[in-house]
Protein backbone atom coordinates (compact mmCIF):
# COMPACT_ATOMS: atom_id res chain seq x y z
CA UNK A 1 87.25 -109.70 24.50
CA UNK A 2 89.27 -112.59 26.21
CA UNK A 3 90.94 -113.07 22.80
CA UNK A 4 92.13 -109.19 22.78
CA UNK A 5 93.14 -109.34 26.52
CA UNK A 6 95.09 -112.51 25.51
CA UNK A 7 97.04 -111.35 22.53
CA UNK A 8 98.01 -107.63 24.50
CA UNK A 9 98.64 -109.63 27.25
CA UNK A 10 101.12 -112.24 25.20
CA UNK A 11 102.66 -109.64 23.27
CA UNK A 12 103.60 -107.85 26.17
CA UNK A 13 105.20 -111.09 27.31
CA UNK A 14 106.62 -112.29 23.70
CA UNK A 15 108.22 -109.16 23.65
CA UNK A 16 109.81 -109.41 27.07
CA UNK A 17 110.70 -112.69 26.43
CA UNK A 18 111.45 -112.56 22.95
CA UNK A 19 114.73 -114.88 21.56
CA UNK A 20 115.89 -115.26 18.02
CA UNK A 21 115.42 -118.94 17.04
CA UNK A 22 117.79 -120.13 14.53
CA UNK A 23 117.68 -121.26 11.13
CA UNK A 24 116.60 -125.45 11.70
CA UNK A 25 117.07 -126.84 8.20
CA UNK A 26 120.61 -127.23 8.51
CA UNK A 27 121.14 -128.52 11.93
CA UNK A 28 119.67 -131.21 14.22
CA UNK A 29 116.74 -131.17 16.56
CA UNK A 30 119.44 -131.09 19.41
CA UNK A 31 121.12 -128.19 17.76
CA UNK A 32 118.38 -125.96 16.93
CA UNK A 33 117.68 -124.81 20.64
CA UNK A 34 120.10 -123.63 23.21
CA UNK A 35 118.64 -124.24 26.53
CA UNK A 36 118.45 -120.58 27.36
CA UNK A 37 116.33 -120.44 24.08
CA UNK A 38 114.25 -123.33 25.62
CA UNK A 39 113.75 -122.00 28.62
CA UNK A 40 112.43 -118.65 27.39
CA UNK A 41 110.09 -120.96 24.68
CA UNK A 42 108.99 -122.21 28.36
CA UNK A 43 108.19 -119.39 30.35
CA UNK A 44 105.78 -118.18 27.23
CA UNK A 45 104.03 -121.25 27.07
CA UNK A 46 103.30 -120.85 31.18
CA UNK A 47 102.18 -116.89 30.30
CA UNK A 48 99.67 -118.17 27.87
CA UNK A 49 98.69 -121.27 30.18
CA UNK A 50 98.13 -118.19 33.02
CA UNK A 51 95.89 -116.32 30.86
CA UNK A 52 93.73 -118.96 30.05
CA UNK A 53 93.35 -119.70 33.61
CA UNK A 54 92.20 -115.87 34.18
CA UNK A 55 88.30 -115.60 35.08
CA UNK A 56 86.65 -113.99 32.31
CA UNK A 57 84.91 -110.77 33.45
CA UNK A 58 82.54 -109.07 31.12
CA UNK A 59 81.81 -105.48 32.23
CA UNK A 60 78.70 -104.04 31.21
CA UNK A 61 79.39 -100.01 29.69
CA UNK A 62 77.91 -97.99 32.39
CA UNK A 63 76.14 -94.60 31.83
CA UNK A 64 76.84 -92.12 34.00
CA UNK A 65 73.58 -90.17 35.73
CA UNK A 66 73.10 -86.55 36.71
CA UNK A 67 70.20 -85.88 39.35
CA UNK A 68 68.60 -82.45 39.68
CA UNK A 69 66.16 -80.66 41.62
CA UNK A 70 64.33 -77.44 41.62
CA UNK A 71 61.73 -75.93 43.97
CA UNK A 72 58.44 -74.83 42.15
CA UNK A 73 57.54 -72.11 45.21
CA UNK A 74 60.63 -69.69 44.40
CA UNK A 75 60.29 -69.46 40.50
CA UNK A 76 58.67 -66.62 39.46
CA UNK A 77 55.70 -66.87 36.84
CA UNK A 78 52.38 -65.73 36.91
CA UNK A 79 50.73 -68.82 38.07
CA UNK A 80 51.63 -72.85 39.44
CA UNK A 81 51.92 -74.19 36.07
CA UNK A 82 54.26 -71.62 34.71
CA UNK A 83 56.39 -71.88 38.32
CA UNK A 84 56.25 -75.82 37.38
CA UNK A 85 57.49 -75.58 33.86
CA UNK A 86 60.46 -73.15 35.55
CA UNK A 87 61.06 -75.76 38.11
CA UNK A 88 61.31 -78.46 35.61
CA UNK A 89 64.23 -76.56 33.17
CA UNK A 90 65.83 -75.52 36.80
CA UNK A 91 66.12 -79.29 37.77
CA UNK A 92 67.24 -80.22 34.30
CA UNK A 93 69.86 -77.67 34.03
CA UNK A 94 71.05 -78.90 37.34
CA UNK A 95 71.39 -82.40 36.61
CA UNK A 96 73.09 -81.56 33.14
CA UNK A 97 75.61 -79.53 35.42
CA UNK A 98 76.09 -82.92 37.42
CA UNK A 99 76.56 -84.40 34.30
CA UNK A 100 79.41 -82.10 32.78
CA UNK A 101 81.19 -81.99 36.49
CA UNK A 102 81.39 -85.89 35.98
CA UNK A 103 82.80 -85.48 31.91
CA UNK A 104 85.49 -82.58 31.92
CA UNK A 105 85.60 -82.25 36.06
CA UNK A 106 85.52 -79.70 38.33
CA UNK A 107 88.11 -76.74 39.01
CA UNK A 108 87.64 -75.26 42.88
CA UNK A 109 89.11 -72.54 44.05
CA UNK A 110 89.16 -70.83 47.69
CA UNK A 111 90.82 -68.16 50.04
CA UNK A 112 90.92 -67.33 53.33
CA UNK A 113 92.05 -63.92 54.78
CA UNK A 114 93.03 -63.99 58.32
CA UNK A 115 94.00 -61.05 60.17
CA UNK A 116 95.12 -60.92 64.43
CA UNK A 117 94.37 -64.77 64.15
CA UNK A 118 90.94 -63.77 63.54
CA UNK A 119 89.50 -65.10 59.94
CA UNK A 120 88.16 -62.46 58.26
CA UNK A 121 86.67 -64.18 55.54
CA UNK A 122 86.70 -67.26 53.91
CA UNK A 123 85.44 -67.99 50.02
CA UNK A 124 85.44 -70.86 48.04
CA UNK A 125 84.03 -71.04 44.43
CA UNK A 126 83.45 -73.97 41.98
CA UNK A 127 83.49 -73.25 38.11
CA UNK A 128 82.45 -76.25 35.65
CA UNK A 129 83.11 -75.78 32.16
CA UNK A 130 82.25 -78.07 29.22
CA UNK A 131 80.02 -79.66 26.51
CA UNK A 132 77.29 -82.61 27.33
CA UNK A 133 75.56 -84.06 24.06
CA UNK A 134 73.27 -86.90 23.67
CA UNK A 135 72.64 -86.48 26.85
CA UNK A 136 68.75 -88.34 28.07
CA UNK A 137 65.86 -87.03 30.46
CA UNK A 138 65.21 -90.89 31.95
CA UNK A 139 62.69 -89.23 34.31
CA UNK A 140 60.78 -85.84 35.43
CA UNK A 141 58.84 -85.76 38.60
CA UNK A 142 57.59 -84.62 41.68
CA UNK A 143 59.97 -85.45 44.77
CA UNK A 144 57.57 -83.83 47.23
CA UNK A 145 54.78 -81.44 47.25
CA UNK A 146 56.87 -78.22 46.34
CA UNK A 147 60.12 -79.39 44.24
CA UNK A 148 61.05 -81.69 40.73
CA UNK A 149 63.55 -84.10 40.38
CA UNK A 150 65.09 -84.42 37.09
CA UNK A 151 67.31 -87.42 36.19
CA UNK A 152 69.53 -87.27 32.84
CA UNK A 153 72.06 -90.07 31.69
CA UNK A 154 74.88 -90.41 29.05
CA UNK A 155 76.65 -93.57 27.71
CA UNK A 156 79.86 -94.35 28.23
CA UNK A 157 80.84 -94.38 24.24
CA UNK A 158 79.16 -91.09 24.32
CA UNK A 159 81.33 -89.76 26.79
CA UNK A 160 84.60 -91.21 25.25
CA UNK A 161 83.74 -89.16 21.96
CA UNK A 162 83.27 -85.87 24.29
CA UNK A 163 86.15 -85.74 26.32
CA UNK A 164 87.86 -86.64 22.31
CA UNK A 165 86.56 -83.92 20.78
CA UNK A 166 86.91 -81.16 23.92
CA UNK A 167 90.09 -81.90 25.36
């Protein structure tokens, strides 16, 4: 990683920097460099001595994490279990949409009417749109007596091939 940072780093600066050295086989060592030429050889050699001084920092690839809940009381089904089981796919489905809000984003939209400077109503709506695959249930469970929690994640490579492949 340092080594990549390094040469993108040094090219950027090479290129900045960059002189035309001449030919050396036909002239002396006091010849072959102008000072301008030297000096530009110089500030190069202090770029790379800077990025060798740099603190190496290795980032770990983070997942992102979607957290859902549903209450088991207000599903309908003919008994607890099946209200359970409902709960469950609600909290999932929830956390998925936390999920694809974090991926593609979120588009909000709102309006107020105002009429005699009296507001006469005021909306605002959220749509998310998009596609989550590969995405994992890391945990399913109670969060009190009446409602599931639902926690899904996604890795980051995962995510870079979405937002590819849907944009």
């Amino acid at each position: 990683m340092r080594k990549l940072l390094i040469a993108i780093i040094v090219s950027g600066s090479v290129h900045a920097c960059a002189v035309q050295l001449p030919e050396t086989n036909s002239m002396s060592p006091d010849q072959a460099y102008s000072p301008d030429q030297k000096s530009a050889s110089q500030k190069i050699i202090n770029v790379q001595d800077s990025i060798n001084k740099l603190p190496v920092k290795v980032v770990e690839i983070p997942t992102i994490t979607g957290v859902g809940f549903s209450a088991v009381s207000i599903q309908p089904g003919k008994n607890i279990n099946q209200k359970r089981i409902l709960a469950i796919k609600a909290a999932r489905l929830d956390a998925l949409r936390q999920l694809t809000e974090q991926v593609h984003g979120i588009q909000i939209s709102g309006s107020t009417e105002i009429a005699e400077a009296i507001v006469q109503s005021d909306t605002l709506r959220a749509d998310i749109r998009g596609v989550i695959l590969g995405a994992r249930t890391v945990k399913i469970e109670p969060s009190s007596s009446d409602t599931y929690e639902v926690i899904v994640e996604i890795d980051r490579p995962l995510i870079d091939e979405i937002v590819k492949a849907y944009k």
